[in-house]
PDB file of N, CA and C in Angstrom:
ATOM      1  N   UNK A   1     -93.596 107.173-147.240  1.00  0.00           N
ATOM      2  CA  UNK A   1     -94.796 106.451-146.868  1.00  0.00           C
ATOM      3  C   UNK A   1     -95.924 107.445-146.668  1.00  0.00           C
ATOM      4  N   UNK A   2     -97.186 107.057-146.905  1.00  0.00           N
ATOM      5  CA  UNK A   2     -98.508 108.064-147.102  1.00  0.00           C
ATOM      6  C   UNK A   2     -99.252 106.829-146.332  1.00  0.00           C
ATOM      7  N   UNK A   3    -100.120 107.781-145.583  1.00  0.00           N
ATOM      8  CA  UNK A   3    -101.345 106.624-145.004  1.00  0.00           C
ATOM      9  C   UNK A   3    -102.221 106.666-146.052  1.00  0.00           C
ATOM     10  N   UNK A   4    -102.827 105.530-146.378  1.00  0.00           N
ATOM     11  CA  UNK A   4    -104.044 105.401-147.133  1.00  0.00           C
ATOM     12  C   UNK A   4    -105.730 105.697-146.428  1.00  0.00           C
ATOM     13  N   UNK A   5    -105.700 105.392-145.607  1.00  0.00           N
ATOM     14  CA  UNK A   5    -107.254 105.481-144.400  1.00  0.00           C
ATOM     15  C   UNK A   5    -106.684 105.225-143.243  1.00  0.00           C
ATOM     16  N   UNK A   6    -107.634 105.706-141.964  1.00  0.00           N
ATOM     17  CA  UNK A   6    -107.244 105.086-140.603  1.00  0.00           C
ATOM     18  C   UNK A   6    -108.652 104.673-140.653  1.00  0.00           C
ATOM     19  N   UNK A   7    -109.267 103.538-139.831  1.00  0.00           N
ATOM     20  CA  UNK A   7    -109.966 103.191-139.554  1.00  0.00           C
ATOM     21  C   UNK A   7    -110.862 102.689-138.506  1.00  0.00           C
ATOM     22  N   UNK A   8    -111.997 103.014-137.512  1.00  0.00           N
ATOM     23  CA  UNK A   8    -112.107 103.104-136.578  1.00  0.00           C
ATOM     24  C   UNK A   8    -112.745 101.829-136.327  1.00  0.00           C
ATOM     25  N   UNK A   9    -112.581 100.647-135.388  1.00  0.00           N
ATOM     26  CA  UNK A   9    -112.863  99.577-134.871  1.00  0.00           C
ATOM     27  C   UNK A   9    -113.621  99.598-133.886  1.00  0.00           C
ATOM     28  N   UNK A  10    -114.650  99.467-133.829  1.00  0.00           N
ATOM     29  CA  UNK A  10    -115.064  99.775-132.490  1.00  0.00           C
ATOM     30  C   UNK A  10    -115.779  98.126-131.581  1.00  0.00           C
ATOM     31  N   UNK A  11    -115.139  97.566-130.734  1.00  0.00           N
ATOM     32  CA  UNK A  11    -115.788  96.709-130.157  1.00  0.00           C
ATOM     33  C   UNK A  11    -117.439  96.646-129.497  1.00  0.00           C
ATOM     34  N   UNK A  12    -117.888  95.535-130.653  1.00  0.00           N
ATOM     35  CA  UNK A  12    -119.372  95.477-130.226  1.00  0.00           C
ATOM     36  C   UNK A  12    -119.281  93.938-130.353  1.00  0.00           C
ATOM     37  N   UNK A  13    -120.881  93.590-128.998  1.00  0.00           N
ATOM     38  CA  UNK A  13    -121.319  92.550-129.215  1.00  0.00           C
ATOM     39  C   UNK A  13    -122.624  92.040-130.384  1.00  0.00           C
ATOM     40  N   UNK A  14    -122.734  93.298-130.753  1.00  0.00           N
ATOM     41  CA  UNK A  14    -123.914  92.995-131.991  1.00  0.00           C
ATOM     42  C   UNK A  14    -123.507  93.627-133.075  1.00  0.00           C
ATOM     43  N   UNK A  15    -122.507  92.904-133.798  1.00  0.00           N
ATOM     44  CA  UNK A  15    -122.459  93.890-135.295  1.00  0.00           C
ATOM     45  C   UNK A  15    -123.454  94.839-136.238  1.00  0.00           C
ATOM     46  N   UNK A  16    -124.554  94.141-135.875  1.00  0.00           N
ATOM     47  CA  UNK A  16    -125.524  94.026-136.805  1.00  0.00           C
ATOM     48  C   UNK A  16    -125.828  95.309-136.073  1.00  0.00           C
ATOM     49  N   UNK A  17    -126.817  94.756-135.284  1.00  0.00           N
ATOM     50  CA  UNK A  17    -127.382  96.173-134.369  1.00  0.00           C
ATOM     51  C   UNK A  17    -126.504  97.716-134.391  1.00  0.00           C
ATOM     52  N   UNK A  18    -125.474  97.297-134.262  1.00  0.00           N
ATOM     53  CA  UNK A  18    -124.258  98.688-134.099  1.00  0.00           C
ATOM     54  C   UNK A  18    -124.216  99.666-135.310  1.00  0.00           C
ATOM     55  N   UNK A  19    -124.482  98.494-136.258  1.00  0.00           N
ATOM     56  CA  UNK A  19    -123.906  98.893-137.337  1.00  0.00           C
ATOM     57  C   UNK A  19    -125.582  99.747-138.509  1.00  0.00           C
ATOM     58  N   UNK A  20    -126.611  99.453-137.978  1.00  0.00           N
ATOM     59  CA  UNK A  20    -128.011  99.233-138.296  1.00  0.00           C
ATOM     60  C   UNK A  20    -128.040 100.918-137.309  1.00  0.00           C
ATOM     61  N   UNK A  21    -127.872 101.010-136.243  1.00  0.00           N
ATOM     62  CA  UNK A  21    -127.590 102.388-135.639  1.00  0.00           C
ATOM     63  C   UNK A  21    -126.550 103.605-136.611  1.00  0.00           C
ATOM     64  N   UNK A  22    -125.466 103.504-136.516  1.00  0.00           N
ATOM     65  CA  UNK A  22    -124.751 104.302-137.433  1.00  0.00           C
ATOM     66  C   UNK A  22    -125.343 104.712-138.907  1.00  0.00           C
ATOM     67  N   UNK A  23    -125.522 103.215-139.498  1.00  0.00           N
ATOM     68  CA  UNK A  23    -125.754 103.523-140.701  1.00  0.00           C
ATOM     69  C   UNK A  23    -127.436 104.451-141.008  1.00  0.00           C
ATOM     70  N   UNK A  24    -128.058 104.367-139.710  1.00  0.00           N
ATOM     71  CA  UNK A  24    -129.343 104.917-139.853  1.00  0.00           C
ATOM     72  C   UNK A  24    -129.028 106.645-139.875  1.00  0.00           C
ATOM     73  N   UNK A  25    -128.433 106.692-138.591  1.00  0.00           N
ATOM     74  CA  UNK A  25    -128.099 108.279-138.328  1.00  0.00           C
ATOM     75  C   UNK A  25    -127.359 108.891-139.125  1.00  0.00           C
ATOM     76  N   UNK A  26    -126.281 108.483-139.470  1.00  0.00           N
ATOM     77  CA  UNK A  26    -125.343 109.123-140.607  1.00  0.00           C
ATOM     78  C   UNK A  26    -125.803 108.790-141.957  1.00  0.00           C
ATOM     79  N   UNK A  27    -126.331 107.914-142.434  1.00  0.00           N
ATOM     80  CA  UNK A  27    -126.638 107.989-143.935  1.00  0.00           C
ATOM     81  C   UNK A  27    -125.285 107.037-144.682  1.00  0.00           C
ATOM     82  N   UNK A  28    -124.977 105.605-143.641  1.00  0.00           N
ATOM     83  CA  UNK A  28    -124.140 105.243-144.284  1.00  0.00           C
ATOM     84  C   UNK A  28    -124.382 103.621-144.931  1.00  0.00           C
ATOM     85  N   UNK A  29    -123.523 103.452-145.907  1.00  0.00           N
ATOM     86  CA  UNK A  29    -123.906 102.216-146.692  1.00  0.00           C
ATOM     87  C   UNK A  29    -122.968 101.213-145.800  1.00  0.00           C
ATOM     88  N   UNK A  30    -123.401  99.597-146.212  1.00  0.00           N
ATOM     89  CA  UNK A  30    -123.008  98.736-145.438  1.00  0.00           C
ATOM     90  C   UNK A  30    -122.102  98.405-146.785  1.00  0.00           C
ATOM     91  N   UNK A  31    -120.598  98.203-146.687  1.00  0.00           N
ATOM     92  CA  UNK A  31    -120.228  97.900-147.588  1.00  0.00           C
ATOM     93  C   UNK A  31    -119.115  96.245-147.546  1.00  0.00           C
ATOM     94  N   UNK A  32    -119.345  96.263-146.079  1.00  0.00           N
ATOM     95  CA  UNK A  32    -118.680  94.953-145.990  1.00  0.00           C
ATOM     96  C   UNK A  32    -119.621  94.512-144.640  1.00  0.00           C
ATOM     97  N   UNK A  33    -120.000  93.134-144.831  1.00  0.00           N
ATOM     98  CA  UNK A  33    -120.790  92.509-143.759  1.00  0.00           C
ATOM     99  C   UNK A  33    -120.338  90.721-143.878  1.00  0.00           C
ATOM    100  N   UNK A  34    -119.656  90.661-143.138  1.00  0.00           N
ATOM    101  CA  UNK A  34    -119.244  89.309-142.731  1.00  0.00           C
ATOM    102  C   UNK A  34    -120.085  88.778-141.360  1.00  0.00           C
ATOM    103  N   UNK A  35    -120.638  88.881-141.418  1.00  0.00           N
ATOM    104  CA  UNK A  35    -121.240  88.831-139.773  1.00  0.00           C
ATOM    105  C   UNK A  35    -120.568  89.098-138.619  1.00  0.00           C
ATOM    106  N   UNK A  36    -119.169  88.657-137.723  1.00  0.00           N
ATOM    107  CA  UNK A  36    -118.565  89.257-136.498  1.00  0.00           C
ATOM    108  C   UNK A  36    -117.953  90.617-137.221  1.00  0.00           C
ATOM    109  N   UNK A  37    -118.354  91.024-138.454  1.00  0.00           N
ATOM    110  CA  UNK A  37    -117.257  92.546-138.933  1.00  0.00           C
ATOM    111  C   UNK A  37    -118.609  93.037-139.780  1.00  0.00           C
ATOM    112  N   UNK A  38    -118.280  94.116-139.990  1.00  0.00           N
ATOM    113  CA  UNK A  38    -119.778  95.153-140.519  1.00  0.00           C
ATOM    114  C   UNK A  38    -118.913  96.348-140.911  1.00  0.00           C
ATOM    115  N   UNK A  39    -118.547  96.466-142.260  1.00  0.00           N
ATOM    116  CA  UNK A  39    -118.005  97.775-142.486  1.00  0.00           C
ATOM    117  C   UNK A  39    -119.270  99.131-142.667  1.00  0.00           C
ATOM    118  N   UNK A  40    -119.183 100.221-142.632  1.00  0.00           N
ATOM    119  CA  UNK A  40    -119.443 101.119-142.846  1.00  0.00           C
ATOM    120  C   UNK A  40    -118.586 102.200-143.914  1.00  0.00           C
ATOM    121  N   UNK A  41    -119.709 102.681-144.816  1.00  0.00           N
ATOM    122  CA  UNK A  41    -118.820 103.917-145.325  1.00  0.00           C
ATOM    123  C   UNK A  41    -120.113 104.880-146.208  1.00  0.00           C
ATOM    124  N   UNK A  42    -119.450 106.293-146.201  1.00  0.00           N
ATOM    125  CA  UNK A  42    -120.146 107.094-146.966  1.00  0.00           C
ATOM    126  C   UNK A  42    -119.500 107.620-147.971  1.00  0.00           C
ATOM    127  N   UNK A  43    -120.075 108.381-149.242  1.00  0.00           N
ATOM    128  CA  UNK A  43    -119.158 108.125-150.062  1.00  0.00           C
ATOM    129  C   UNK A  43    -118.242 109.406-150.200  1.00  0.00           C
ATOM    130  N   UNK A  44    -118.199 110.289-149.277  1.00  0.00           N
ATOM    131  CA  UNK A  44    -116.914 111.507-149.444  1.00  0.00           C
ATOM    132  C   UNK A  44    -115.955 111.149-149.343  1.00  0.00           C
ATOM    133  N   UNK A  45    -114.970 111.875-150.160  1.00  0.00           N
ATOM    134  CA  UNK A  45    -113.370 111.126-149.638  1.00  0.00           C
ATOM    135  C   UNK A  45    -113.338 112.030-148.582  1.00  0.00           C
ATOM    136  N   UNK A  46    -112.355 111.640-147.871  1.00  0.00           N
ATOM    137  CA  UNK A  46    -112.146 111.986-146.150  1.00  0.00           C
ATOM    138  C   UNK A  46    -110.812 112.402-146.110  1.00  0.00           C
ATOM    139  N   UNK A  47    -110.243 113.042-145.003  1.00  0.00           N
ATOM    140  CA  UNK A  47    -108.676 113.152-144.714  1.00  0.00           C
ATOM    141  C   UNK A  47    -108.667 112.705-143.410  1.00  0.00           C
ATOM    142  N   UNK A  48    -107.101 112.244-143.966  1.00  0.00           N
ATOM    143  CA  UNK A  48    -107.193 111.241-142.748  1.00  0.00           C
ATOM    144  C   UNK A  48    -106.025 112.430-141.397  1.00  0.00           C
ATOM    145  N   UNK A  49    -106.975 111.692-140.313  1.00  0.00           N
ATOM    146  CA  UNK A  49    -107.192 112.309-139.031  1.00  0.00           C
ATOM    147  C   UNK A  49    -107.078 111.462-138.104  1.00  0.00           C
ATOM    148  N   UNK A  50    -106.034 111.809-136.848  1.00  0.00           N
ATOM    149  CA  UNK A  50    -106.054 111.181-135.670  1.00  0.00           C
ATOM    150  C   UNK A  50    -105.685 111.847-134.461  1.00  0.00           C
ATOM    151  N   UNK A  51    -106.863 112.196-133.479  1.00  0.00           N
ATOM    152  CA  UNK A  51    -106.791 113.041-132.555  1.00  0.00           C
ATOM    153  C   UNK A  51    -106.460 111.926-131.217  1.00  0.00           C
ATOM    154  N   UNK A  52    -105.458 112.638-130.613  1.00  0.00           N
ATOM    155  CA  UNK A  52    -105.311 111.779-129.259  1.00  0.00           C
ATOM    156  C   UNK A  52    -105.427 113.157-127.800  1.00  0.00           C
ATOM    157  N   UNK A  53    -106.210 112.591-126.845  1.00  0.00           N
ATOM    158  CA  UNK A  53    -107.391 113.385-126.050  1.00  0.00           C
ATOM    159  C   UNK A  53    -107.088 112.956-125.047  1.00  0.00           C
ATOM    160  N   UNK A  54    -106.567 114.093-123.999  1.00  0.00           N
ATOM    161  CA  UNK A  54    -106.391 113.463-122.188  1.00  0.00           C
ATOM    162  C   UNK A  54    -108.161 113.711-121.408  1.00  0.00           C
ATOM    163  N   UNK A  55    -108.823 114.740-122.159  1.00  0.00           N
ATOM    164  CA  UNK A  55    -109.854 115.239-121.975  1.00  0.00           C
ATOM    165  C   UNK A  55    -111.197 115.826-123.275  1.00  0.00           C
ATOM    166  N   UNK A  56    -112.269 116.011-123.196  1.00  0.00           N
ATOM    167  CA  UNK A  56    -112.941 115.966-124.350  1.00  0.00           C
ATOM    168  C   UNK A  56    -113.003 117.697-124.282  1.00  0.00           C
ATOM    169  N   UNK A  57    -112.985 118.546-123.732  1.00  0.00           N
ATOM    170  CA  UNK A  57    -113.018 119.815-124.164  1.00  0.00           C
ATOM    171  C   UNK A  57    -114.621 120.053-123.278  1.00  0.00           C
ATOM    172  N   UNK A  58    -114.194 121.351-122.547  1.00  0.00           N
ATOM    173  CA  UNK A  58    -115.716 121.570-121.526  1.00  0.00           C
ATOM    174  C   UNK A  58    -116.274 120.931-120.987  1.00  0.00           C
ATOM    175  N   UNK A  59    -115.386 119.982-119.946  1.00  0.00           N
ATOM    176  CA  UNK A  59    -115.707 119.155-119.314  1.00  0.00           C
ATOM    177  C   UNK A  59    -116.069 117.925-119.662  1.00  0.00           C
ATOM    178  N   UNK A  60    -116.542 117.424-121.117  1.00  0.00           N
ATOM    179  CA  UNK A  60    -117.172 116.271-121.523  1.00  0.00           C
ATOM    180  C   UNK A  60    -116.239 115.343-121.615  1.00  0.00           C
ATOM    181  N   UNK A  61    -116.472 114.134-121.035  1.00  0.00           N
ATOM    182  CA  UNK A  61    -115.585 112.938-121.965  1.00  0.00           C
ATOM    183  C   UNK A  61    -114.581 112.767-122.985  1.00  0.00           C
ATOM    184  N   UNK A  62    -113.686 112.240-122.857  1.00  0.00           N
ATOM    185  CA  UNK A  62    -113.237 111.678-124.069  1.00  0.00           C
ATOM    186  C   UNK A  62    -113.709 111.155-124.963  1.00  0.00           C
ATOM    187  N   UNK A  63    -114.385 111.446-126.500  1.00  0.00           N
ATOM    188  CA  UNK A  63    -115.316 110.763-126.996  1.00  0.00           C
ATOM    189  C   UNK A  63    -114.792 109.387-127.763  1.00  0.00           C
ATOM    190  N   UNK A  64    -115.554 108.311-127.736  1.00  0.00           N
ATOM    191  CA  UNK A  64    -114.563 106.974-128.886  1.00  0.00           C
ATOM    192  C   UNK A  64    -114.500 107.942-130.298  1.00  0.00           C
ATOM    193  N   UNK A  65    -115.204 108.342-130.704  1.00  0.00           N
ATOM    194  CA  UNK A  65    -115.432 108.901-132.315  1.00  0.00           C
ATOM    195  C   UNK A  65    -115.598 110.619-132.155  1.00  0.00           C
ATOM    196  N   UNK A  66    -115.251 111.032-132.643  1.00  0.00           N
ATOM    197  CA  UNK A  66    -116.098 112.084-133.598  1.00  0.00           C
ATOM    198  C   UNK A  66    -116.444 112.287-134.662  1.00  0.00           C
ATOM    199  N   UNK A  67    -117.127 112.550-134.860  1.00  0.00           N
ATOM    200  CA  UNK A  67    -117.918 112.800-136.712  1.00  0.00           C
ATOM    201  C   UNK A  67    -118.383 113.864-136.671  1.00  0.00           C
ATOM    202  N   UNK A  68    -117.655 114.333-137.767  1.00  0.00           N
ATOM    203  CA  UNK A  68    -118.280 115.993-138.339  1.00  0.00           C
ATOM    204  C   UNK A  68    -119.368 115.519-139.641  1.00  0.00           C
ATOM    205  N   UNK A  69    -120.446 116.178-139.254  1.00  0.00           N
ATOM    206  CA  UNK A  69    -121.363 116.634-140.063  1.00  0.00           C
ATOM    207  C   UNK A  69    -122.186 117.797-140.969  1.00  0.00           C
ATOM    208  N   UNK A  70    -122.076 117.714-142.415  1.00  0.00           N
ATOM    209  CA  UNK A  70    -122.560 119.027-142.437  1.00  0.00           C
ATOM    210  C   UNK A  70    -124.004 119.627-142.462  1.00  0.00           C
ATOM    211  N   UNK A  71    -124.740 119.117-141.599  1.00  0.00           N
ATOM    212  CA  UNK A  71    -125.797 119.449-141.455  1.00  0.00           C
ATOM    213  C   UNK A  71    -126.673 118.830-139.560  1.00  0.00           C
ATOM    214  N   UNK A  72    -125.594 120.126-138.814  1.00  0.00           N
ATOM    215  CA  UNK A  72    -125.673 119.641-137.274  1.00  0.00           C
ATOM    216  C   UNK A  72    -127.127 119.125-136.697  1.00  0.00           C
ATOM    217  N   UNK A  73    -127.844 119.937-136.950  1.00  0.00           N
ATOM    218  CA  UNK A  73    -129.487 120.597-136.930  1.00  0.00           C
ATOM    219  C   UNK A  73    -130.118 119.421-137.137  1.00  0.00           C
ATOM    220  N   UNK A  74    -129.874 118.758-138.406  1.00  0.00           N
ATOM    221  CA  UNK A  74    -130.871 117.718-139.061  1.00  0.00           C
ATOM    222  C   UNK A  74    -130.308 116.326-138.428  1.00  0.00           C
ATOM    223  N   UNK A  75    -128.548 116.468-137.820  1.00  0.00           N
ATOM    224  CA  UNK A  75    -128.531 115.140-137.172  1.00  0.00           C
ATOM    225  C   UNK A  75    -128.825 114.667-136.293  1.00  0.00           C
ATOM    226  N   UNK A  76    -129.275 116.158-135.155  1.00  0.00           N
ATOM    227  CA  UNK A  76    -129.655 116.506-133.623  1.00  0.00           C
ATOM    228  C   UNK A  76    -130.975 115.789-133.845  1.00  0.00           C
ATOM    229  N   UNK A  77    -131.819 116.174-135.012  1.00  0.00           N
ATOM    230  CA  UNK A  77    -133.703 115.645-134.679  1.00  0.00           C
ATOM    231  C   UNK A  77    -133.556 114.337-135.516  1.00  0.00           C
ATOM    232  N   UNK A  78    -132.266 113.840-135.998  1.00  0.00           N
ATOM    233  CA  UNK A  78    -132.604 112.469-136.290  1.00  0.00           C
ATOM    234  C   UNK A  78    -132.564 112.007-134.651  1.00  0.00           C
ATOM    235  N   UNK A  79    -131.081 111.485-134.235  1.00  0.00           N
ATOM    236  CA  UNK A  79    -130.998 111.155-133.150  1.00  0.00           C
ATOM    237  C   UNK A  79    -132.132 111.588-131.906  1.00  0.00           C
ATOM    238  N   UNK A  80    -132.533 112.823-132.171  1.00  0.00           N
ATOM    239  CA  UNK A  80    -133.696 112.982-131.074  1.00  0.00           C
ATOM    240  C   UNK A  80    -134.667 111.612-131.538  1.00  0.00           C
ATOM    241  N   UNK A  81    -134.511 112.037-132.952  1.00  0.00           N
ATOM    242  CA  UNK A  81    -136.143 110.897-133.638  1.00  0.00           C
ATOM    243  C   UNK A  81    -135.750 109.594-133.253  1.00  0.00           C
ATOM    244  N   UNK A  82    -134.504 108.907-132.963  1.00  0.00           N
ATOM    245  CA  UNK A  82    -134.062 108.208-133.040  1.00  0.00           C
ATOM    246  C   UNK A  82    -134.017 107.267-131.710  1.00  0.00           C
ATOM    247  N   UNK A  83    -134.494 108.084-130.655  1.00  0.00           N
ATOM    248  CA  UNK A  83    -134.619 108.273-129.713  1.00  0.00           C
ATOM    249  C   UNK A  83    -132.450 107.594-128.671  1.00  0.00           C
ATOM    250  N   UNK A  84    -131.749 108.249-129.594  1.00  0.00           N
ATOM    251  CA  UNK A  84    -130.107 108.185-128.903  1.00  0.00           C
ATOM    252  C   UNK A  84    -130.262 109.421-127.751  1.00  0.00           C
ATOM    253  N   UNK A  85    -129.782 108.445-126.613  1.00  0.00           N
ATOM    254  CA  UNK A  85    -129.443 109.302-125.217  1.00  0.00           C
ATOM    255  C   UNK A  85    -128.409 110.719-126.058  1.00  0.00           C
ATOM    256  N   UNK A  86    -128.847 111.721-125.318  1.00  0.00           N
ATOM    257  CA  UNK A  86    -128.074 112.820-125.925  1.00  0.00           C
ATOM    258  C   UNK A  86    -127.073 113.201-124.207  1.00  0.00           C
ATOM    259  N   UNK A  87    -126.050 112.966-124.121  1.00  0.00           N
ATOM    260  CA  UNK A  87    -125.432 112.940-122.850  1.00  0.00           C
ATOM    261  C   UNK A  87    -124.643 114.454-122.506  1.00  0.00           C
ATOM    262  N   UNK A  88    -124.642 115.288-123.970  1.00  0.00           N
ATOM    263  CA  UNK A  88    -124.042 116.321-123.711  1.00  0.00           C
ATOM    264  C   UNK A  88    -124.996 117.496-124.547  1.00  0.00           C
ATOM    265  N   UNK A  89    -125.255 118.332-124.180  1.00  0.00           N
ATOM    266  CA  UNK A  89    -126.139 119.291-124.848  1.00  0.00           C
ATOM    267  C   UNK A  89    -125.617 120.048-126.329  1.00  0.00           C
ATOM    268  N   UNK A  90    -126.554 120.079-127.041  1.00  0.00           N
ATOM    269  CA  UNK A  90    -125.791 121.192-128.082  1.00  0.00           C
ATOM    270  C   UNK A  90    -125.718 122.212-127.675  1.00  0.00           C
ATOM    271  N   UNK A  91    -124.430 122.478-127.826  1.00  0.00           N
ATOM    272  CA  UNK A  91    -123.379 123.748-127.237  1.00  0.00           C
ATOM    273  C   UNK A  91    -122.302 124.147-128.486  1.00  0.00           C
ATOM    274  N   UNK A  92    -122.443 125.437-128.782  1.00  0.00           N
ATOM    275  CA  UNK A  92    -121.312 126.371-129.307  1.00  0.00           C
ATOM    276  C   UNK A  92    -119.806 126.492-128.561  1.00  0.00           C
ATOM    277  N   UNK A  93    -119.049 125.861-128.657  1.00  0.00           N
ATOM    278  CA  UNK A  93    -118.276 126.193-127.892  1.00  0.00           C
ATOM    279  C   UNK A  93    -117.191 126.937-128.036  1.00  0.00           C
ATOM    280  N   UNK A  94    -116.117 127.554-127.528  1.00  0.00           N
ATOM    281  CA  UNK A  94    -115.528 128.370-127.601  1.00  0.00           C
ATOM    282  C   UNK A  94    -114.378 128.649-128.690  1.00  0.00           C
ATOM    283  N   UNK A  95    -113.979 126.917-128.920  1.00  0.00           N
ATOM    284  CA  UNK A  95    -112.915 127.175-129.856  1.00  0.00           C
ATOM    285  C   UNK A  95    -113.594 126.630-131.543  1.00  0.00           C
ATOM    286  N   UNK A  96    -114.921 127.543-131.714  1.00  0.00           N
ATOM    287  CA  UNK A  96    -115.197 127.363-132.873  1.00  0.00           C
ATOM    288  C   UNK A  96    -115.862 126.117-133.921  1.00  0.00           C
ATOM    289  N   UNK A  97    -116.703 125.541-132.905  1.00  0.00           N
ATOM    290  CA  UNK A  97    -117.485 124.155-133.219  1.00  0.00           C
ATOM    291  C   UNK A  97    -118.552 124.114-132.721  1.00  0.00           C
ATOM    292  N   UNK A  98    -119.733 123.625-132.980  1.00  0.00           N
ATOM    293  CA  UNK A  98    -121.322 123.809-132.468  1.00  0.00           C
ATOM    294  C   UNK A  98    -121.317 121.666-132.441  1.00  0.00           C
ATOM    295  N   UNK A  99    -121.268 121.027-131.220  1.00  0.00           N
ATOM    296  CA  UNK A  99    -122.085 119.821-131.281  1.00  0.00           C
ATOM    297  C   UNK A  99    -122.407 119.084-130.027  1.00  0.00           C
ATOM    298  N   UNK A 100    -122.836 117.899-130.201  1.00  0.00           N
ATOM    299  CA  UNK A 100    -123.404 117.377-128.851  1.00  0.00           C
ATOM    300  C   UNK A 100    -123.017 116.253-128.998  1.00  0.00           C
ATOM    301  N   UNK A 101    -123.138 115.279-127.573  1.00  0.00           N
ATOM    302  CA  UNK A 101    -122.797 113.874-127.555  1.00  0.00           C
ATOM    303  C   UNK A 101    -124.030 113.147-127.767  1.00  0.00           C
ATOM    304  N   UNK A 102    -123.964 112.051-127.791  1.00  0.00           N
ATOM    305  CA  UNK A 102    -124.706 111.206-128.106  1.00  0.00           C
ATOM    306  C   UNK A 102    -124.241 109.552-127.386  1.00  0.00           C
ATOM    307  N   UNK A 103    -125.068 108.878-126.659  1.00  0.00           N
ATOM    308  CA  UNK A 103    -124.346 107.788-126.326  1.00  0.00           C
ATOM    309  C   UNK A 103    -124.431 106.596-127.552  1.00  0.00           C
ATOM    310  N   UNK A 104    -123.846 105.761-128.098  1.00  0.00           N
ATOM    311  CA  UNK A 104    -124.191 104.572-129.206  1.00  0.00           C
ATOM    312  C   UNK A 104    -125.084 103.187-128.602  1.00  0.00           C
ATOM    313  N   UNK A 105    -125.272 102.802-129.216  1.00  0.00           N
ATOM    314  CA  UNK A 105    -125.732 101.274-128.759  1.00  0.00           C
ATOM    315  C   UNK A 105    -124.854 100.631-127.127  1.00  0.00           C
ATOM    316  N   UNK A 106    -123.562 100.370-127.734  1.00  0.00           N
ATOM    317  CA  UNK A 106    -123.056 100.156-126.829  1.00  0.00           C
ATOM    318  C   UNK A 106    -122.093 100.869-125.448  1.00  0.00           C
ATOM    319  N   UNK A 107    -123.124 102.255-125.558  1.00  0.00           N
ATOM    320  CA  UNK A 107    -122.506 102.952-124.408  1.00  0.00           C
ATOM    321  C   UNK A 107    -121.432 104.123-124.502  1.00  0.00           C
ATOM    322  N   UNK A 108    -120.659 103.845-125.969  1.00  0.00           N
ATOM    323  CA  UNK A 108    -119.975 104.618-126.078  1.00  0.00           C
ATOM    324  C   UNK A 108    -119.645 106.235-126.358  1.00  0.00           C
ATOM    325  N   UNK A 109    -119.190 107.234-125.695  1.00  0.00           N
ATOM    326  CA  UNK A 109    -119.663 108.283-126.256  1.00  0.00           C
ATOM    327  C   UNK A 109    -119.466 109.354-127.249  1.00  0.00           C
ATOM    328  N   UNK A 110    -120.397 109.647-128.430  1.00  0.00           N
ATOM    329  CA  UNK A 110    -119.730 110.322-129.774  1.00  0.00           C
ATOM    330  C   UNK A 110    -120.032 111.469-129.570  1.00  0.00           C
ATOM    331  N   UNK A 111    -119.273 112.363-130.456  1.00  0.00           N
ATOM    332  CA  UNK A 111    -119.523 113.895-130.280  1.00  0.00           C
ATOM    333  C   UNK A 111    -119.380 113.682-131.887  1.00  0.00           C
ATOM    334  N   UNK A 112    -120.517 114.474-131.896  1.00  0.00           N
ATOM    335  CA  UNK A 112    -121.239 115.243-133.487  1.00  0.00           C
ATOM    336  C   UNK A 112    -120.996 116.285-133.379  1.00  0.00           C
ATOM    337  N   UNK A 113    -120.286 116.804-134.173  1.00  0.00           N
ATOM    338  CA  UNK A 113    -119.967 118.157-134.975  1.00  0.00           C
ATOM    339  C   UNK A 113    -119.694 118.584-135.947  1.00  0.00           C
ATOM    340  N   UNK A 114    -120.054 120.415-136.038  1.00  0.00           N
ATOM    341  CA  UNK A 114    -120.108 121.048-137.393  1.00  0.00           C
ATOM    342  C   UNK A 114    -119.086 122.507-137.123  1.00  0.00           C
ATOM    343  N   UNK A 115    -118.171 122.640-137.828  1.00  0.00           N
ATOM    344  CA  UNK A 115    -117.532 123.852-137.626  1.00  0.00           C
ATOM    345  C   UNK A 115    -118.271 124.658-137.533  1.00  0.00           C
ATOM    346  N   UNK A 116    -118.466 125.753-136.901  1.00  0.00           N
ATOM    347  CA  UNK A 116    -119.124 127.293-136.435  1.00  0.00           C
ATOM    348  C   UNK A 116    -118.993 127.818-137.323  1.00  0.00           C
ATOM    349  N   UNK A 117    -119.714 129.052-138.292  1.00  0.00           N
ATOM    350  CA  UNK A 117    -119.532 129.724-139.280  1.00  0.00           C
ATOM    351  C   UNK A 117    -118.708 130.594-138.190  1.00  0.00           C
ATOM    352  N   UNK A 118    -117.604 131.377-139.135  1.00  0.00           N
ATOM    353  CA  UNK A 118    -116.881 132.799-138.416  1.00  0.00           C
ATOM    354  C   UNK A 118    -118.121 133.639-138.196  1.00  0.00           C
ATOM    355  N   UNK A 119    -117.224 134.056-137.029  1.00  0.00           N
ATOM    356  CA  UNK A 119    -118.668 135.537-136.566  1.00  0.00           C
ATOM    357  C   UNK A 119    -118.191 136.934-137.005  1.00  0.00           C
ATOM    358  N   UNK A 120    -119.106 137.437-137.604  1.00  0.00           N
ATOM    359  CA  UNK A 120    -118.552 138.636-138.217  1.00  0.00           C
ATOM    360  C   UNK A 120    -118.778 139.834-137.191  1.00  0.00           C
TER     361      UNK A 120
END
């Protein structure tokens, strides 16, 4: 047996809205919209990944999501532009990742990140 995708569900009372947020900041297409369901997707293939977290790392939260991005910088001054609560600072942190939180529509909290180039 091979997983095909995992897929992240996230309970909202406004599909629309939730989904009108994500797809703004990340650059993603709406590819299924039933009204109570709103898929999202971008078009990289992905590997599939499932982190389970007693704690978020440097004190922060457990985040619902993470999303790696490759371009940290430009997602920080969307969301600034965007005006998303930023709840955790951009920080380098120790085990080799540069990102920040962000709260969503409905409260929840994401951590955006970009692997650290090695330091020479």
């Amino acid at each position: 047996m091979s997983i095909v995708r995992i897929v992240a569900d996230l309970n909202t009372g406004d599909p629309d809205k939730t989904a009108t947020f994500y797809a703004r900041l990340f650059d993603l297409d709406r590819v299924m919209d039933h009204g109570w369901i709103v898929t999202l997707a971008g078009g990289a293939k992905q590997d599939v990944q499932l982190s389970l977290a007693s704690e978020g790392g440097s004190g922060a939260p457990v985040p619902a999501l993470s999303i790696e991005v490759d371009d940290l910088d430009a997602t920080y001054a969307r969301a600034t532009e965007m005006r998303a609560e930023i709840t955790y600072p951009m920080t380098h942190e120790p085990w080799g990742v540069r990102r920040f939180f962000i709260r969503d529509p409905d409260g929840r909290p994401i951590n955006i990140l970009s692997h650290a180039p090695a330091e020479t």
